[in-house]
C-alpha atoms as a PDB file:
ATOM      1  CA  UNK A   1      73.097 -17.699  29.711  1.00  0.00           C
ATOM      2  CA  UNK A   2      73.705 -14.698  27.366  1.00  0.00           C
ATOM      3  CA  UNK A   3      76.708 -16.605  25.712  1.00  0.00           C
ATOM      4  CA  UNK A   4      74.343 -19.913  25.117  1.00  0.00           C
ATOM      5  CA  UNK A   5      71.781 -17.669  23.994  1.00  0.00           C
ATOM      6  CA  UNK A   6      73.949 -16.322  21.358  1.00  0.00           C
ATOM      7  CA  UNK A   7      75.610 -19.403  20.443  1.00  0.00           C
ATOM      8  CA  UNK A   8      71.808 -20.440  19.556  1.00  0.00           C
ATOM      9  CA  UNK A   9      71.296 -17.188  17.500  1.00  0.00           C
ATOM     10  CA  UNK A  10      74.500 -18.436  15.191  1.00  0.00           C
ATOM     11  CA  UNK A  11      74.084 -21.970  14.825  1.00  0.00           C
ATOM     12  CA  UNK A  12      70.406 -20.737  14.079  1.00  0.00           C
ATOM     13  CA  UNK A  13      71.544 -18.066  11.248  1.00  0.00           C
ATOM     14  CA  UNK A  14      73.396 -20.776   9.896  1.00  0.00           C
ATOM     15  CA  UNK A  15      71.153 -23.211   9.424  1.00  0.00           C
ATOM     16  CA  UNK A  16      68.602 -20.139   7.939  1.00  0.00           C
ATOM     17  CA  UNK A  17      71.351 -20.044   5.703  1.00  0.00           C
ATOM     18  CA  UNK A  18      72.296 -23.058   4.551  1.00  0.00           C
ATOM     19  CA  UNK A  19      68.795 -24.270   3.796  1.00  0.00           C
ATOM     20  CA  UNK A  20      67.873 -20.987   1.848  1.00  0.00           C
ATOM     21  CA  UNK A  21      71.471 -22.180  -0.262  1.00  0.00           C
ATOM     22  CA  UNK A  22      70.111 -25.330  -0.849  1.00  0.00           C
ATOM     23  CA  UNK A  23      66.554 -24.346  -1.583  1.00  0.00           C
ATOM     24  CA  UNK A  24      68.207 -22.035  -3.898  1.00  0.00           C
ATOM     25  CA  UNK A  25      69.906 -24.695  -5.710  1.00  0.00           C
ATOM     26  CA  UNK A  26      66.689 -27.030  -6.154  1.00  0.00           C
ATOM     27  CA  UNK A  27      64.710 -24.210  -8.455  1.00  0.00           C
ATOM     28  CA  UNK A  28      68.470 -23.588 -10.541  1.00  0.00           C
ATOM     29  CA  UNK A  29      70.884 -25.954 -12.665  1.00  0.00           C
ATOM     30  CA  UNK A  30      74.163 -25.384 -10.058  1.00  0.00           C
ATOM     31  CA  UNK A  31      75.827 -26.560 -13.681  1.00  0.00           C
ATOM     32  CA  UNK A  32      74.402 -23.534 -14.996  1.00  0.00           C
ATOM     33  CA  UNK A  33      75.372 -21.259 -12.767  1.00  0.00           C
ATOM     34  CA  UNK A  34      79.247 -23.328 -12.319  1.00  0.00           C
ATOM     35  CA  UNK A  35      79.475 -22.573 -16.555  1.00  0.00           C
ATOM     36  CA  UNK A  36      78.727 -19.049 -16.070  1.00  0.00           C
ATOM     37  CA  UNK A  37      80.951 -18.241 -13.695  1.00  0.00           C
ATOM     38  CA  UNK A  38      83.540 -20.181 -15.599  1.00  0.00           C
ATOM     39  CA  UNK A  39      83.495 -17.716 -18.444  1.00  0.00           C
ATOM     40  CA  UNK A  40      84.188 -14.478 -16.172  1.00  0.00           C
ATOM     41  CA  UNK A  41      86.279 -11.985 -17.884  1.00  0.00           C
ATOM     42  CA  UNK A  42      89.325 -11.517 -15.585  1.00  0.00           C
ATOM     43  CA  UNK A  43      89.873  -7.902 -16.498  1.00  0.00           C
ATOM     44  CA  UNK A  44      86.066  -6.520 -15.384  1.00  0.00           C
ATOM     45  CA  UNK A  45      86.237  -8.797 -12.812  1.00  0.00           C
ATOM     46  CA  UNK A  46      89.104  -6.815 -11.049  1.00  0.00           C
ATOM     47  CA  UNK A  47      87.819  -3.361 -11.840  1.00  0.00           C
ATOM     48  CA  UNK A  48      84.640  -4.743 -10.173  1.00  0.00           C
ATOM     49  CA  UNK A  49      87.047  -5.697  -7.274  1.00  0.00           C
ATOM     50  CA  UNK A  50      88.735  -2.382  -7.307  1.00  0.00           C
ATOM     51  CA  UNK A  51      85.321  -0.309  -7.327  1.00  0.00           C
ATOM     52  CA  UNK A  52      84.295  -2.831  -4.545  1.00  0.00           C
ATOM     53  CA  UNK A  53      87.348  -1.683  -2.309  1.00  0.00           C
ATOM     54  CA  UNK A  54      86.512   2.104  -3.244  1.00  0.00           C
ATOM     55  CA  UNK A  55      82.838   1.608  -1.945  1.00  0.00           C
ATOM     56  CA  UNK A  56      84.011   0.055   1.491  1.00  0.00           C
ATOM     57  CA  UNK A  57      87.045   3.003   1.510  1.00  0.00           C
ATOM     58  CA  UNK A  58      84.407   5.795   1.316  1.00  0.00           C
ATOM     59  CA  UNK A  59      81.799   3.945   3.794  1.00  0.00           C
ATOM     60  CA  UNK A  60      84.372   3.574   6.348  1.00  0.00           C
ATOM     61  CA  UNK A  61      85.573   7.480   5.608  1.00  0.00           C
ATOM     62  CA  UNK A  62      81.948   7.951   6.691  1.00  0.00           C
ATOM     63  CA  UNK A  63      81.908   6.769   9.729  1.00  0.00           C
ATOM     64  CA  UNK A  64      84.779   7.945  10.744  1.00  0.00           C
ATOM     65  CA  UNK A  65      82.834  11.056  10.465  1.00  0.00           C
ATOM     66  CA  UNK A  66      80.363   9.747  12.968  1.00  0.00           C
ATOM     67  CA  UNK A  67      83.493   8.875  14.852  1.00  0.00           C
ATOM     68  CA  UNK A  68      85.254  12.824  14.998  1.00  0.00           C
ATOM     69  CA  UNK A  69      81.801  14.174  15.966  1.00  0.00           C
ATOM     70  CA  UNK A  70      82.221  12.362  18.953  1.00  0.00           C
ATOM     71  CA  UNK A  71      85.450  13.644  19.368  1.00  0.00           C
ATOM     72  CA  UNK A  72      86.773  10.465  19.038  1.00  0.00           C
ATOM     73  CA  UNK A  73      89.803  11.760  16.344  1.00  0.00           C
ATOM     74  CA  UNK A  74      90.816   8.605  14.579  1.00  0.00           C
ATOM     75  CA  UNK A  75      93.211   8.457  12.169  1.00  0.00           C
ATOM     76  CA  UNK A  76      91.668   7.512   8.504  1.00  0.00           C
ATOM     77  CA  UNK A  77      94.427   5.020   8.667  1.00  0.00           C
ATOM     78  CA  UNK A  78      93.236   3.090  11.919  1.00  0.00           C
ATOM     79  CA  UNK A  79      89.736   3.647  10.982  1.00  0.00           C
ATOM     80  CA  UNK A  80      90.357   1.518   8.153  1.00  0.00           C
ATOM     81  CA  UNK A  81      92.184  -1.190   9.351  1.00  0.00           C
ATOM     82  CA  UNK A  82      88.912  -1.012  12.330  1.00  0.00           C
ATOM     83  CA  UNK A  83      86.645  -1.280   9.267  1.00  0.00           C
ATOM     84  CA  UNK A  84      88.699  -4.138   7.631  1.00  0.00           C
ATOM     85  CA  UNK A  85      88.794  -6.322  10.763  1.00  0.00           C
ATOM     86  CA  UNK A  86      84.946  -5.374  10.772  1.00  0.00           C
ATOM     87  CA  UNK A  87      84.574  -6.958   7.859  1.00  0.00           C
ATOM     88  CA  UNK A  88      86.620 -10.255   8.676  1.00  0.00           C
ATOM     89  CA  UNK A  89      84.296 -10.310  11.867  1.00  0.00           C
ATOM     90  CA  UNK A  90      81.066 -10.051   9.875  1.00  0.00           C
ATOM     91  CA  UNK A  91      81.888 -12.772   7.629  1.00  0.00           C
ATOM     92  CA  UNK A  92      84.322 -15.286   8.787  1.00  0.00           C
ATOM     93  CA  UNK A  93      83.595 -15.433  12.558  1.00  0.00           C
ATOM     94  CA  UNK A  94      80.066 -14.982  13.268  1.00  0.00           C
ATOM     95  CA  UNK A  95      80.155 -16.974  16.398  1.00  0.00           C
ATOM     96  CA  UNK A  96      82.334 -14.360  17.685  1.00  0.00           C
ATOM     97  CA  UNK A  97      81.735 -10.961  18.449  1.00  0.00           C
ATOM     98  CA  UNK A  98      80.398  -8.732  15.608  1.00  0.00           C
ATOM     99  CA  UNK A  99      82.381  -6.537  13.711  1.00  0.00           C
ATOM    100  CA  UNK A 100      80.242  -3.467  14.925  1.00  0.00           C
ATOM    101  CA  UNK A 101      79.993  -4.392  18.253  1.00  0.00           C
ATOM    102  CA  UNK A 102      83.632  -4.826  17.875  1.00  0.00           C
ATOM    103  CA  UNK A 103      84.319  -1.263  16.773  1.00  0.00           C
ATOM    104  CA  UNK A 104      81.976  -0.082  19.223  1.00  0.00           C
ATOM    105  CA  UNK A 105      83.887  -1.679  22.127  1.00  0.00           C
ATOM    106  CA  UNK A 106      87.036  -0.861  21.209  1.00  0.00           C
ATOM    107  CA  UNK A 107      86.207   2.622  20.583  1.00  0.00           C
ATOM    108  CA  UNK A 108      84.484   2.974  23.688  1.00  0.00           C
ATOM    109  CA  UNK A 109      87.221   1.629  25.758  1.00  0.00           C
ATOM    110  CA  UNK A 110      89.862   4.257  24.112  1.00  0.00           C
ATOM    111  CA  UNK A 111      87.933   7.705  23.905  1.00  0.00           C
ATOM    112  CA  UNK A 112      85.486   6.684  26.818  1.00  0.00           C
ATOM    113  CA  UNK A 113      82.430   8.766  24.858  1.00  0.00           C
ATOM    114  CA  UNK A 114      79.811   6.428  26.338  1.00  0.00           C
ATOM    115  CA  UNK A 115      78.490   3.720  24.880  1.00  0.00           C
ATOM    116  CA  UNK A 116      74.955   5.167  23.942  1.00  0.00           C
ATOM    117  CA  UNK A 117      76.362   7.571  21.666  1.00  0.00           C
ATOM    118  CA  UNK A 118      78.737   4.917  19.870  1.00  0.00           C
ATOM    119  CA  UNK A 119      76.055   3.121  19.044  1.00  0.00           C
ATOM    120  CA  UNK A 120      74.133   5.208  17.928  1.00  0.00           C
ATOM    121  CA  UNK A 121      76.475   6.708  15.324  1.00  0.00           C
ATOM    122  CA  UNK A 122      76.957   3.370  14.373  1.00  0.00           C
ATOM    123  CA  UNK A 123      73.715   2.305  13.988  1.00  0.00           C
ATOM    124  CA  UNK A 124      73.084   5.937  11.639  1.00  0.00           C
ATOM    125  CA  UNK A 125      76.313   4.934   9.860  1.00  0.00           C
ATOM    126  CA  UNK A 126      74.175   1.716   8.664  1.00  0.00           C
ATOM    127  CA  UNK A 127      70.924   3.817   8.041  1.00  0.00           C
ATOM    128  CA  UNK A 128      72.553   5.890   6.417  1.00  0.00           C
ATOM    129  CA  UNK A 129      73.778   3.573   3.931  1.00  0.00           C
ATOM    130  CA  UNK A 130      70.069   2.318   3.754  1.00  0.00           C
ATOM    131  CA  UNK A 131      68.658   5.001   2.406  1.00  0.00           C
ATOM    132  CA  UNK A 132      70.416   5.876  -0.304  1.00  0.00           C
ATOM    133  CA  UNK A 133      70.252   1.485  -1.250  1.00  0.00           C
ATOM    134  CA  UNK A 134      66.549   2.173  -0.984  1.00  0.00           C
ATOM    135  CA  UNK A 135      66.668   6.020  -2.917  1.00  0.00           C
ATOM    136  CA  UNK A 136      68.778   4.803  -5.871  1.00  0.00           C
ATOM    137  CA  UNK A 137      66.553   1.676  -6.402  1.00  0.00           C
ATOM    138  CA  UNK A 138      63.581   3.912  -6.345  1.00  0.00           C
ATOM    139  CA  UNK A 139      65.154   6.405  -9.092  1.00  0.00           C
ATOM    140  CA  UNK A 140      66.253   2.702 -11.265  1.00  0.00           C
ATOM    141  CA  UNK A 141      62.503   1.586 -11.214  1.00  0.00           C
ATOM    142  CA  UNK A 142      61.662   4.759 -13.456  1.00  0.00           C
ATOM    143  CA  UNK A 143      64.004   3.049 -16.051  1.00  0.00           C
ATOM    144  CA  UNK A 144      62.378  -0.811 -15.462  1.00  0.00           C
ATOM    145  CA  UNK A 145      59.460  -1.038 -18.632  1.00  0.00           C
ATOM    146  CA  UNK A 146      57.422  -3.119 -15.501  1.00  0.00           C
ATOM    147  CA  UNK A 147      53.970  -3.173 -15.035  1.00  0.00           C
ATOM    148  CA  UNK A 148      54.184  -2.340 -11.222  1.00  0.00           C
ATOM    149  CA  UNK A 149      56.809  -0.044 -11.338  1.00  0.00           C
ATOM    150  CA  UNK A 150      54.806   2.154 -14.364  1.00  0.00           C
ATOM    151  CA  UNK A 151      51.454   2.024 -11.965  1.00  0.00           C
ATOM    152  CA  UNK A 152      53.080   3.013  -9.012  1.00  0.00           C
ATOM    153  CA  UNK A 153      55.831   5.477 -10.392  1.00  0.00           C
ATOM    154  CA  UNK A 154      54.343   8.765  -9.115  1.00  0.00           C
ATOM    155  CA  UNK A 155      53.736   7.259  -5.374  1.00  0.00           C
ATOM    156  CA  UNK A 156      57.433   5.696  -5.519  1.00  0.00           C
ATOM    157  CA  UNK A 157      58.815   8.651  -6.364  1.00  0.00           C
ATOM    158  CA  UNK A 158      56.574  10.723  -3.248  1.00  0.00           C
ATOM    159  CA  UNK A 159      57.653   7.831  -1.165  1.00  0.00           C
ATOM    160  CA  UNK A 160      61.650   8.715  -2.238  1.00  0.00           C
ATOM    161  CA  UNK A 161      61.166  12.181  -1.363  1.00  0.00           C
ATOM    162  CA  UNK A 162      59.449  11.523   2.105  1.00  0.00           C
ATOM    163  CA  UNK A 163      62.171   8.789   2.960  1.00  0.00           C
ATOM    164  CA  UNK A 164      64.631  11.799   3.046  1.00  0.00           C
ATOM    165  CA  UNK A 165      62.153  13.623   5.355  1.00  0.00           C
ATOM    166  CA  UNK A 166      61.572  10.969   7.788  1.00  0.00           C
ATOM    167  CA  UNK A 167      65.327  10.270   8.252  1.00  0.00           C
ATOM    168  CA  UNK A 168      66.569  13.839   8.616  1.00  0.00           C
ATOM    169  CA  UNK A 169      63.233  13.821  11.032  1.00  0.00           C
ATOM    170  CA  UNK A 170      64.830  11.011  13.127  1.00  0.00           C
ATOM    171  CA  UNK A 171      67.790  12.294  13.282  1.00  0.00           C
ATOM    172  CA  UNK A 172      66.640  15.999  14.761  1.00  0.00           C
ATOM    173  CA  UNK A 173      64.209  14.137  17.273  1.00  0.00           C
ATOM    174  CA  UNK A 174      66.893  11.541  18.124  1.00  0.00           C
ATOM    175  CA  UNK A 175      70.045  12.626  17.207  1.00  0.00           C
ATOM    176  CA  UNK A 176      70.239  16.000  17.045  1.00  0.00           C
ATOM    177  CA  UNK A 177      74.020  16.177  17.877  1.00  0.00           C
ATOM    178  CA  UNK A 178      74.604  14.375  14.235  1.00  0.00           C
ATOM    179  CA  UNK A 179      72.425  16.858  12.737  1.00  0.00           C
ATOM    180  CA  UNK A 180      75.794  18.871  11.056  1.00  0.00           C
ATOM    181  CA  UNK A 181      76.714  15.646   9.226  1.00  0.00           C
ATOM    182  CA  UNK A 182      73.426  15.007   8.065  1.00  0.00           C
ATOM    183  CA  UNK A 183      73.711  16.115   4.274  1.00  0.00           C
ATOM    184  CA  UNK A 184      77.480  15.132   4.509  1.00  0.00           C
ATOM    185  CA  UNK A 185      76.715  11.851   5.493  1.00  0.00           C
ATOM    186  CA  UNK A 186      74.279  11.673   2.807  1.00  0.00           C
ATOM    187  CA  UNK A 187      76.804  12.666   0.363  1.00  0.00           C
ATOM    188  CA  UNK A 188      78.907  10.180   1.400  1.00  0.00           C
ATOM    189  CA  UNK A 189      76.538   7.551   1.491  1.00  0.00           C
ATOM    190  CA  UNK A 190      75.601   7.980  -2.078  1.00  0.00           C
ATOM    191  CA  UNK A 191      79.150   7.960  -3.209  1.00  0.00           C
ATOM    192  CA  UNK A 192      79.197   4.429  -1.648  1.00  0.00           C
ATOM    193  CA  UNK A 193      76.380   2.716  -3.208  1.00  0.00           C
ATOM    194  CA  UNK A 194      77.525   4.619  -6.281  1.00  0.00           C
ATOM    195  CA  UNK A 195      80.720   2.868  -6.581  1.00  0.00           C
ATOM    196  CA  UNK A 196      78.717  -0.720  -5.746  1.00  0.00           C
ATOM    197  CA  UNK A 197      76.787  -0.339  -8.415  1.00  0.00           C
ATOM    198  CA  UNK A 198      79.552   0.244 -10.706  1.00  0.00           C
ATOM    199  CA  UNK A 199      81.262  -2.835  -9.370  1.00  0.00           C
ATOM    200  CA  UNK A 200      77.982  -4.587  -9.960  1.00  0.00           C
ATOM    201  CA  UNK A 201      78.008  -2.983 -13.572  1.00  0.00           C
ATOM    202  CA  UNK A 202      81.637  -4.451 -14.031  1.00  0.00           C
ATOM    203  CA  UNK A 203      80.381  -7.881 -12.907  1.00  0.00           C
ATOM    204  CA  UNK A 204      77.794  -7.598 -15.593  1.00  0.00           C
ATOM    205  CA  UNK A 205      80.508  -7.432 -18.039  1.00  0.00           C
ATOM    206  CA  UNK A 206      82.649  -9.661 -16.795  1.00  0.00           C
ATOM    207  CA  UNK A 207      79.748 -12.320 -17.359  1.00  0.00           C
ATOM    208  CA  UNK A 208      78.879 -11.067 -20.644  1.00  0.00           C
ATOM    209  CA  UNK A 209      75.372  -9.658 -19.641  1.00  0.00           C
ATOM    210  CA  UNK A 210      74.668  -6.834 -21.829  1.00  0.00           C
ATOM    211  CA  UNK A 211      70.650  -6.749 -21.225  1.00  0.00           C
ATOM    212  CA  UNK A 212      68.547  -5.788 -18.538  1.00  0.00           C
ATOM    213  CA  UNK A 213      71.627  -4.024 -16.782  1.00  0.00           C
ATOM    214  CA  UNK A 214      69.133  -1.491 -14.702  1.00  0.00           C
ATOM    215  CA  UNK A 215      66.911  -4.307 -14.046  1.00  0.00           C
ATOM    216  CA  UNK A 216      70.024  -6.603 -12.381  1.00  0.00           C
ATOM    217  CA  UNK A 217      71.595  -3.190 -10.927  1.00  0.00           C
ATOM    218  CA  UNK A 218      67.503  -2.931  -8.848  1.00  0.00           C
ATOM    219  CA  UNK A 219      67.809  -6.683  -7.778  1.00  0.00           C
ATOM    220  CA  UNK A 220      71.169  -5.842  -6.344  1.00  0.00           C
ATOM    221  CA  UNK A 221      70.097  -2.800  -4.154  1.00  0.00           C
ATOM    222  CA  UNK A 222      66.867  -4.877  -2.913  1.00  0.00           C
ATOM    223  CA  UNK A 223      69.023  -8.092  -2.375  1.00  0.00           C
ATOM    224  CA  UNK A 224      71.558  -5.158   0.004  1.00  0.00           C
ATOM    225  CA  UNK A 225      68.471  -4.237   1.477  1.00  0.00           C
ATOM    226  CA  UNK A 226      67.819  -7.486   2.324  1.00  0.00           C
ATOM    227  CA  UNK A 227      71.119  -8.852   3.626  1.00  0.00           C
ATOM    228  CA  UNK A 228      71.192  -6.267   5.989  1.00  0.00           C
ATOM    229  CA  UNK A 229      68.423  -8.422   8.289  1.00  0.00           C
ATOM    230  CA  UNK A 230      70.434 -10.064  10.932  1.00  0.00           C
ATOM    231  CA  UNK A 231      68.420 -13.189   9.771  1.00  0.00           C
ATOM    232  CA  UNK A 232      71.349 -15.311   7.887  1.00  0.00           C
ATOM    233  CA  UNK A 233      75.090 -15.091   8.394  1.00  0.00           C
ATOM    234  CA  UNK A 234      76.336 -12.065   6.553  1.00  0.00           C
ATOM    235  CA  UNK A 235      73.730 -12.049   4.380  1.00  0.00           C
ATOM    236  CA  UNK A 236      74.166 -15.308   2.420  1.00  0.00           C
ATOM    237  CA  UNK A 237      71.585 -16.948   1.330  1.00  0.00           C
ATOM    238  CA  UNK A 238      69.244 -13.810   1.774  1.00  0.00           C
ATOM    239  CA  UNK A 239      70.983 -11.963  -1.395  1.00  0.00           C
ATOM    240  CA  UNK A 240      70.461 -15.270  -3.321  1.00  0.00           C
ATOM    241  CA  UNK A 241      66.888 -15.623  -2.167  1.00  0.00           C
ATOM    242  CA  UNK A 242      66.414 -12.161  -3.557  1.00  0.00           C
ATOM    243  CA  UNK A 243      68.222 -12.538  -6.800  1.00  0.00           C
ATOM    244  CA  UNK A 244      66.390 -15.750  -7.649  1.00  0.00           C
ATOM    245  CA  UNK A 245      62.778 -14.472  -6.849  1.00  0.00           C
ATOM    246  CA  UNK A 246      63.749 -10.599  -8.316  1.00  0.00           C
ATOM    247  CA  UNK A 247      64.569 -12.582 -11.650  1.00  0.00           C
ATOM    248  CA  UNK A 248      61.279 -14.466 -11.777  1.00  0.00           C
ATOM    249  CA  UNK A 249      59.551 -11.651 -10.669  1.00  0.00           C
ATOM    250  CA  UNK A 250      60.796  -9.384 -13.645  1.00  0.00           C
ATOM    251  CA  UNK A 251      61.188 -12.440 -16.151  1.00  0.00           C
ATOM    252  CA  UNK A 252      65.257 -12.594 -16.135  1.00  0.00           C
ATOM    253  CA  UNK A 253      67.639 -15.874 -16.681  1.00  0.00           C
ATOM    254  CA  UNK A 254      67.374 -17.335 -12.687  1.00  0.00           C
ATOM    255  CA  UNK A 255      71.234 -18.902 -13.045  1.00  0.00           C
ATOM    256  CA  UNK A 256      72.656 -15.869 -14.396  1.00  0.00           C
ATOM    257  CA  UNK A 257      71.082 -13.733 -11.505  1.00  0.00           C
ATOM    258  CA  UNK A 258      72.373 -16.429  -9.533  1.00  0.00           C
ATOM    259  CA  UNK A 259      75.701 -15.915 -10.643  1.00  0.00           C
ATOM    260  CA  UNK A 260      75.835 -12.289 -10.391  1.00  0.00           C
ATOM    261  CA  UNK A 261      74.983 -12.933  -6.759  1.00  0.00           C
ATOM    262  CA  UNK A 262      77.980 -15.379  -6.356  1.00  0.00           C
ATOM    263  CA  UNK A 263      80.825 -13.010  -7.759  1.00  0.00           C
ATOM    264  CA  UNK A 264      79.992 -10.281  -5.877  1.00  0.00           C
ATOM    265  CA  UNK A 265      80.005 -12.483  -2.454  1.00  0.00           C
ATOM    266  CA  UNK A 266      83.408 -13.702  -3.992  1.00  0.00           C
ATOM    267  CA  UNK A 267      84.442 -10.171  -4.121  1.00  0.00           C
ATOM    268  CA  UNK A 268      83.238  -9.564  -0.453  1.00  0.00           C
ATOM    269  CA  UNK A 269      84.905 -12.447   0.669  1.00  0.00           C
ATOM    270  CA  UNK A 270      88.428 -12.031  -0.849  1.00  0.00           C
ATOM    271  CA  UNK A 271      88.351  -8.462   0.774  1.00  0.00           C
ATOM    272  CA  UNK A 272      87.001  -9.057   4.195  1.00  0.00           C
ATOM    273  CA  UNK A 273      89.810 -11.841   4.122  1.00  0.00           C
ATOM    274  CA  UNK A 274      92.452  -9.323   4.717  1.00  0.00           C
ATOM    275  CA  UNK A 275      91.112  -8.510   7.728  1.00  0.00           C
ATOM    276  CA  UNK A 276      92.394 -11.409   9.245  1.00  0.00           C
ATOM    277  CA  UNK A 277      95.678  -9.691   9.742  1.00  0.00           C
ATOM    278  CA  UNK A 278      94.116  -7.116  12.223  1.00  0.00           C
ATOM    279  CA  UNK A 279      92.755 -10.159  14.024  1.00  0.00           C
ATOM    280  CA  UNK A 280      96.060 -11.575  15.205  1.00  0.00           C
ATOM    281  CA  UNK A 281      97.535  -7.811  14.769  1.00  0.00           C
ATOM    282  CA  UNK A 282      94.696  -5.596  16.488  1.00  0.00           C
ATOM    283  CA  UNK A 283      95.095  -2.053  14.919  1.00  0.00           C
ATOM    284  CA  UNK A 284      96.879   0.469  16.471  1.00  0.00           C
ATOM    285  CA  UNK A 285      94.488   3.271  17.552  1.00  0.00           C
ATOM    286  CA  UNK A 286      96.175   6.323  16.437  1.00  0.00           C
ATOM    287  CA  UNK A 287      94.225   9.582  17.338  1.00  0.00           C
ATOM    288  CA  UNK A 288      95.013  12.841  15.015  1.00  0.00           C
ATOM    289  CA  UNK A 289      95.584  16.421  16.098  1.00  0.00           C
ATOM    290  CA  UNK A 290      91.810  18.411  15.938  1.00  0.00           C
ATOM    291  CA  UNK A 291      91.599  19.771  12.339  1.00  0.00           C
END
């Protein structure tokens, strides 16, 4: 029953997905968008790739963090190839298992650390990397010359400062075991979205878009936000949703936020491709000597 169930829950996200594509694609010219991407500039478009890689390096360096807290002492090599396979999981096989329940079980059946506290250094790992999406698009909306974001900048900016708050809260209440990694963690986290936005910046260039760069850099850490809902299949469709109504909502060029959205899935995908080589190869778990 629980395998039909979930078989339901993916042919579900993909139809979600699909028909948020195509709805997509009736309010743009897909020519539009095709002609844009066309003129990419190779060279940004790989140091966009490269900061892409760094981003997903640090965020797995992270929770491998998580991961030696528990005593569980991975290497940073295994933990990457882990992460990578992750990646290929998320994206290319979401009928199968997930690629964090898939690091969860296999980390679970190695160290034996029990299966509550796995997930739930897995599930900080990703809140973690929420909250500094949601602090650095708060700081970016002091830059945006918006009528909303001018009226509201004082309570944004309370609301940044209590977001910190509530998390470190949750995690005493909670989790007070990952309480020593907290501000690490943090560190760590912004170092990640950081580099993402720097890949986004490069995919700016690499289409030519020198205007509204802070503007597209906020639509790209609401559309994160956003494709972190378990609602599509890794998060296509939701981005795209985001980056067509964030342009109309802040008066930008819909097919060129459209496009923006499109490389950096492009860059996702080529790099959660490699995972498939820890699919038919499962990575080695190699455990390192207590530092």
């Amino acid at each position: 029953m629980a395998k039909k169930n979930k078989k339901l829950l993916t042919a579900l996200k993909v139809v979600i997905s699909a028909l948020l594509i195509y709805f997509i694609f009736t309010k743009i010219n897909l020519e539009d968008v095709l002609s844009t991407i066309k003129k990419t500039h190779l060279l940004y478009f790989f140091l966009a790739l490269f900061f892409f890689v760094v981003s997903k390096i640090i965020a797995a360096t992270r929770l491998n963090l998580y991961f030696h807290l528990l005593n569980v002492l991975l290497s940073h090599i295994s933990n990457l190839q882990l992460y990578l396979l992750g990646m290929f999981y998320n994206l290319f096989l979401p009928g199968g298992i997930g690629g964090d329940a898939y690091k969860g079980y296999v980390i679970q059946k190695k160290y034996e650390v029990g299966t509550k506290k796995v997930v739930s250094v897995l599930v900080l790992d990703r809140l973690s990397g929420l909250l500094l999406l949601f602090i650095f698009a708060c700081l970016l909306t002091v830059k945006i010359e918006h009528v909303f974001f001018i009226q509201f900048k004082i309570l944004i900016l309370i609301v940044l400062v209590l977001s910190v708050f509530i998390f470190w809260f949750l995690n005493k209440k909670f989790f007070n075991y990952t309480l020593p990694l907290f501000w690490k963690s943090f560190g760590y986290s912004a170092l990640v979205q950081l580099a993402q936005l720097i890949s986004i910046f490069f995919i700016l260039k690499a289409l030519n878009i020198e205007e509204n760069t802070i503007t597209y850099l906020f639509i790209f850490l609401i559309s994160s936000i956003v494709s972190v809902l378990p609602l599509t299949i890794g998060g296509i469709g939701s981005r795209e949703i985001t980056f067509l109504y964030g342009a109309l909502w802040l008066g930008l060029d819909e097919s060129t936020s459209i496009s923006i959205s499109m490389l950096f899935f492009i860059i996702t995908a080529i790099v959660s491709l490699f995972g498939i080589f820890y699919h038919f190869k499962k990575p080695e778990l190699v455990t390192v000597v207590n530092q």
